[in-house]
N, C-alpha and C. Protein backbone atom coordinates (compact mmCIF):
# COMPACT_ATOMS: atom_id res chain seq x y z
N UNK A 1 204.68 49.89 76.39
CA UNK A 1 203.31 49.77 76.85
C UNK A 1 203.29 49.83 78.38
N UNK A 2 202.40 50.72 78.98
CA UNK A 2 202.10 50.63 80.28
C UNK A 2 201.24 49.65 81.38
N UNK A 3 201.75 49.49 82.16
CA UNK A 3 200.93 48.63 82.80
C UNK A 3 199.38 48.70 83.10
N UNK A 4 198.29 48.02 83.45
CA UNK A 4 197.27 48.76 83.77
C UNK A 4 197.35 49.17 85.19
N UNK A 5 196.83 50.33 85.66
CA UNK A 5 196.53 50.48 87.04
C UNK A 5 195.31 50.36 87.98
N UNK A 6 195.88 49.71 88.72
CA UNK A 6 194.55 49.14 89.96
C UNK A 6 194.38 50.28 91.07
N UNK A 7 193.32 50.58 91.19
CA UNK A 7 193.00 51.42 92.21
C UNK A 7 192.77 50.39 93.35
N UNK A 8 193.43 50.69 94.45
CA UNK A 8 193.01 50.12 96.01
C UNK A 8 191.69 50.47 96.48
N UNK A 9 191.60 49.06 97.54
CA UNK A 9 190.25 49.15 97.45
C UNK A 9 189.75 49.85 98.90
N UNK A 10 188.21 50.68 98.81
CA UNK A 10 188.15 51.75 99.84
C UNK A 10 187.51 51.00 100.91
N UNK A 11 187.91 50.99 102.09
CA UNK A 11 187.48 50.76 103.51
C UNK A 11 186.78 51.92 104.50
N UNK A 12 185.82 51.99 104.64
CA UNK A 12 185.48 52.61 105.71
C UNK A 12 185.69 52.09 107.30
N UNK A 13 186.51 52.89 107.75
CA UNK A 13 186.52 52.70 108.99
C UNK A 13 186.39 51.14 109.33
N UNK A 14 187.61 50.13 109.10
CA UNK A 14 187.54 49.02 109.29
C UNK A 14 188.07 48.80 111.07
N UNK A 15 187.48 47.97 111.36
CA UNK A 15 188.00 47.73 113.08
C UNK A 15 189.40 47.27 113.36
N UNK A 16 190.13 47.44 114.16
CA UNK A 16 191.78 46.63 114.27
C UNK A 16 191.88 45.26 113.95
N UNK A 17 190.57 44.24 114.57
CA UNK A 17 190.82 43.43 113.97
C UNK A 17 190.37 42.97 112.30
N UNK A 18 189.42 43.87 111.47
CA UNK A 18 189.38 43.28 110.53
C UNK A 18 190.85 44.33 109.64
N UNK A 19 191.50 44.94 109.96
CA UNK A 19 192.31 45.86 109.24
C UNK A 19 193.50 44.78 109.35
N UNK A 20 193.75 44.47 110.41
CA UNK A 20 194.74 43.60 110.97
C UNK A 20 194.54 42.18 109.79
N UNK A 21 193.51 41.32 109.77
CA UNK A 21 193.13 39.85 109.39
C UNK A 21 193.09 39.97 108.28
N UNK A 22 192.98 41.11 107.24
CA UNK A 22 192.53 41.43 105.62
C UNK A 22 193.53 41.95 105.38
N UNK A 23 194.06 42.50 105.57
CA UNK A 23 195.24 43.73 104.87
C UNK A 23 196.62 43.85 105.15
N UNK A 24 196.43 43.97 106.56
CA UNK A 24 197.77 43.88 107.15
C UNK A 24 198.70 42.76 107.38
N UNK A 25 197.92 41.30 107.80
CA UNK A 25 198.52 40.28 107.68
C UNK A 25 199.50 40.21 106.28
N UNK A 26 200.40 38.92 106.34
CA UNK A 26 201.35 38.58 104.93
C UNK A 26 200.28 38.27 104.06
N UNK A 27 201.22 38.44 102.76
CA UNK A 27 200.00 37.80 101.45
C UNK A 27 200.13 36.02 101.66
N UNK A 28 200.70 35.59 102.62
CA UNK A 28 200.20 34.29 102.46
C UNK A 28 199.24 33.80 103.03
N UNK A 29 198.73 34.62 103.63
CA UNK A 29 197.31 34.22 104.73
C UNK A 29 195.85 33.74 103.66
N UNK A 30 195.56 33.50 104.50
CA UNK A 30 193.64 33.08 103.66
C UNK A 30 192.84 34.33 102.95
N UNK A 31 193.29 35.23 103.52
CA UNK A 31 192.40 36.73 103.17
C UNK A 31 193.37 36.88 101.56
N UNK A 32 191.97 37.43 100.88
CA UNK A 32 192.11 37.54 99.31
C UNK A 32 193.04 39.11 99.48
N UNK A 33 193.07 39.97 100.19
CA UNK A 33 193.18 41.16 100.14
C UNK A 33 194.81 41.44 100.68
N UNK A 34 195.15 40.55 101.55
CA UNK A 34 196.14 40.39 102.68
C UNK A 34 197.18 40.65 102.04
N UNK A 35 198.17 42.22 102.33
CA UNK A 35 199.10 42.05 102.12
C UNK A 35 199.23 43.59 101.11
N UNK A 36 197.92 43.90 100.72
CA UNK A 36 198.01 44.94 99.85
C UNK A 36 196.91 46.76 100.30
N UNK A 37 197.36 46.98 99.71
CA UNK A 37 196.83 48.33 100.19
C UNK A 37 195.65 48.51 99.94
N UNK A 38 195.72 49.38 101.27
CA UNK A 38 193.64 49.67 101.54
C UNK A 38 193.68 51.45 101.27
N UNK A 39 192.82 52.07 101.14
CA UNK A 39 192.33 53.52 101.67
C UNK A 39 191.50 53.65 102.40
N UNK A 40 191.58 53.68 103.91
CA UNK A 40 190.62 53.69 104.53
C UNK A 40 190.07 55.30 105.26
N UNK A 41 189.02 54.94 104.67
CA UNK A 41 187.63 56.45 104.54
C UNK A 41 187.14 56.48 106.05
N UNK A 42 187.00 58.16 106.58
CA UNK A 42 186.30 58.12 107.19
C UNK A 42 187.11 58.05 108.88
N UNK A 43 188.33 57.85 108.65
CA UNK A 43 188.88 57.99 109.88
C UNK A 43 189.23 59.15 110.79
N UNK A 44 188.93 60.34 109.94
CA UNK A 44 189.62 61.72 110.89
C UNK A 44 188.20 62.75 111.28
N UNK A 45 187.13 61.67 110.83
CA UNK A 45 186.22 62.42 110.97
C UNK A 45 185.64 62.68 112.46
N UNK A 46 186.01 62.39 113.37
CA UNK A 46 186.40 63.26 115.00
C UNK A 46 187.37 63.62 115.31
N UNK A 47 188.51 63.56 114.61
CA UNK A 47 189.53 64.76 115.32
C UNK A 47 189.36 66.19 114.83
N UNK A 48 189.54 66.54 116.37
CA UNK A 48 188.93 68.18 116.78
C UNK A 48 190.11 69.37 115.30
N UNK A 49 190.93 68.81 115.20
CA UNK A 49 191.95 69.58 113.91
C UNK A 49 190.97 69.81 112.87
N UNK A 50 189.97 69.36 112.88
CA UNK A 50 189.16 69.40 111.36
C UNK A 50 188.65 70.44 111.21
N UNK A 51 187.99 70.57 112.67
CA UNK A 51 187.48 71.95 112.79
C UNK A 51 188.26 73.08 113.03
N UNK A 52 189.38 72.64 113.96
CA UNK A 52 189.65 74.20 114.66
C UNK A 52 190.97 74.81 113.63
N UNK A 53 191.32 73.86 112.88
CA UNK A 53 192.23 74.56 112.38
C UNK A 53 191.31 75.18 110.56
N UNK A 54 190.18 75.36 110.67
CA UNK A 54 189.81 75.75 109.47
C UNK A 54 189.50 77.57 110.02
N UNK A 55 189.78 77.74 111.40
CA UNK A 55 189.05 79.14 112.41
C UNK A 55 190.50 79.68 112.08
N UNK A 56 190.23 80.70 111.30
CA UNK A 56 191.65 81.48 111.36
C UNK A 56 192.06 82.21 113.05
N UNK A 57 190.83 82.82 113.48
CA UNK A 57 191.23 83.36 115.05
C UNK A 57 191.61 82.09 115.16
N UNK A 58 191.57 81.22 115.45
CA UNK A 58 191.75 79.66 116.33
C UNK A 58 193.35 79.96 116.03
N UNK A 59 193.93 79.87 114.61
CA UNK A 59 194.84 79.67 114.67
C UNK A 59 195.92 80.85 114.50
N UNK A 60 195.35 81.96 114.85
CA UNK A 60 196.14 83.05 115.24
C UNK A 60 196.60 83.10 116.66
N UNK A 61 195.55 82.55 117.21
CA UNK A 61 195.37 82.88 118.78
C UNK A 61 196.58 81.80 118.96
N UNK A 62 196.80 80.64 118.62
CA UNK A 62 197.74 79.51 118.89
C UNK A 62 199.36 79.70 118.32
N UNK A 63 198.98 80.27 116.98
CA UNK A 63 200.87 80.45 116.54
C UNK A 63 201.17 81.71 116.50
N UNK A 64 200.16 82.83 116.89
CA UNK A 64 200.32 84.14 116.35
C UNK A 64 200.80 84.51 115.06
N UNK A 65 201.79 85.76 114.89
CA UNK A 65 202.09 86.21 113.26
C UNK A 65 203.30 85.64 112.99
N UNK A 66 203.83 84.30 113.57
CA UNK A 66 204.94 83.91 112.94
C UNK A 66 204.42 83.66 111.38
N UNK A 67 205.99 83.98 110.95
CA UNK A 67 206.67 83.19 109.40
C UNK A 67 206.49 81.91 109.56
N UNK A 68 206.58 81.01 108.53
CA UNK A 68 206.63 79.67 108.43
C UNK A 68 207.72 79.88 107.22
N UNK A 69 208.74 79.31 106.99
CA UNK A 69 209.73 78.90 106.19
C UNK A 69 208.88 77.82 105.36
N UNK A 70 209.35 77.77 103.95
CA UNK A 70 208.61 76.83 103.29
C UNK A 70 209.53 76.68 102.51
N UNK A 71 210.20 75.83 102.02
CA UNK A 71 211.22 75.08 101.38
C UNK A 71 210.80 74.09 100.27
């Protein structure tokens, strides 16, 4: 028989200190959560990669026609 599985619970964009005081601390702390895994949503949504690497010129112009080895 398999165990059941728990999905982690989703964070949006939590601040250092509540990421730090809930999650990251040991599980012996006061926080119900402390100690176990988060998914936190919503964090890459300003880095400039989101966009520029979806521009194929963008990323011709930067690596040109190299190969990439893929293993």
């Amino acid at each position: 028989m398999f165990a059941a599985r728990l999905e982690p619970p989703y964070k949006e964009l939590p601040s250092l200190d509540v990421f730090c005081s809930e999650y990251m601390a040991p599980a012996a702390s006061d926080g119900d959560n402390a100690g176990t895994p988060v998914v936190i949503t919503g964090a890459m949504e300003d880095w400039p990669a989101r966009r520029l690497w979806q521009d194929s010129d963008y990323l011709h112009q930067q690596a040109g026609a190299r190969t990439v080895p893929v293993e």
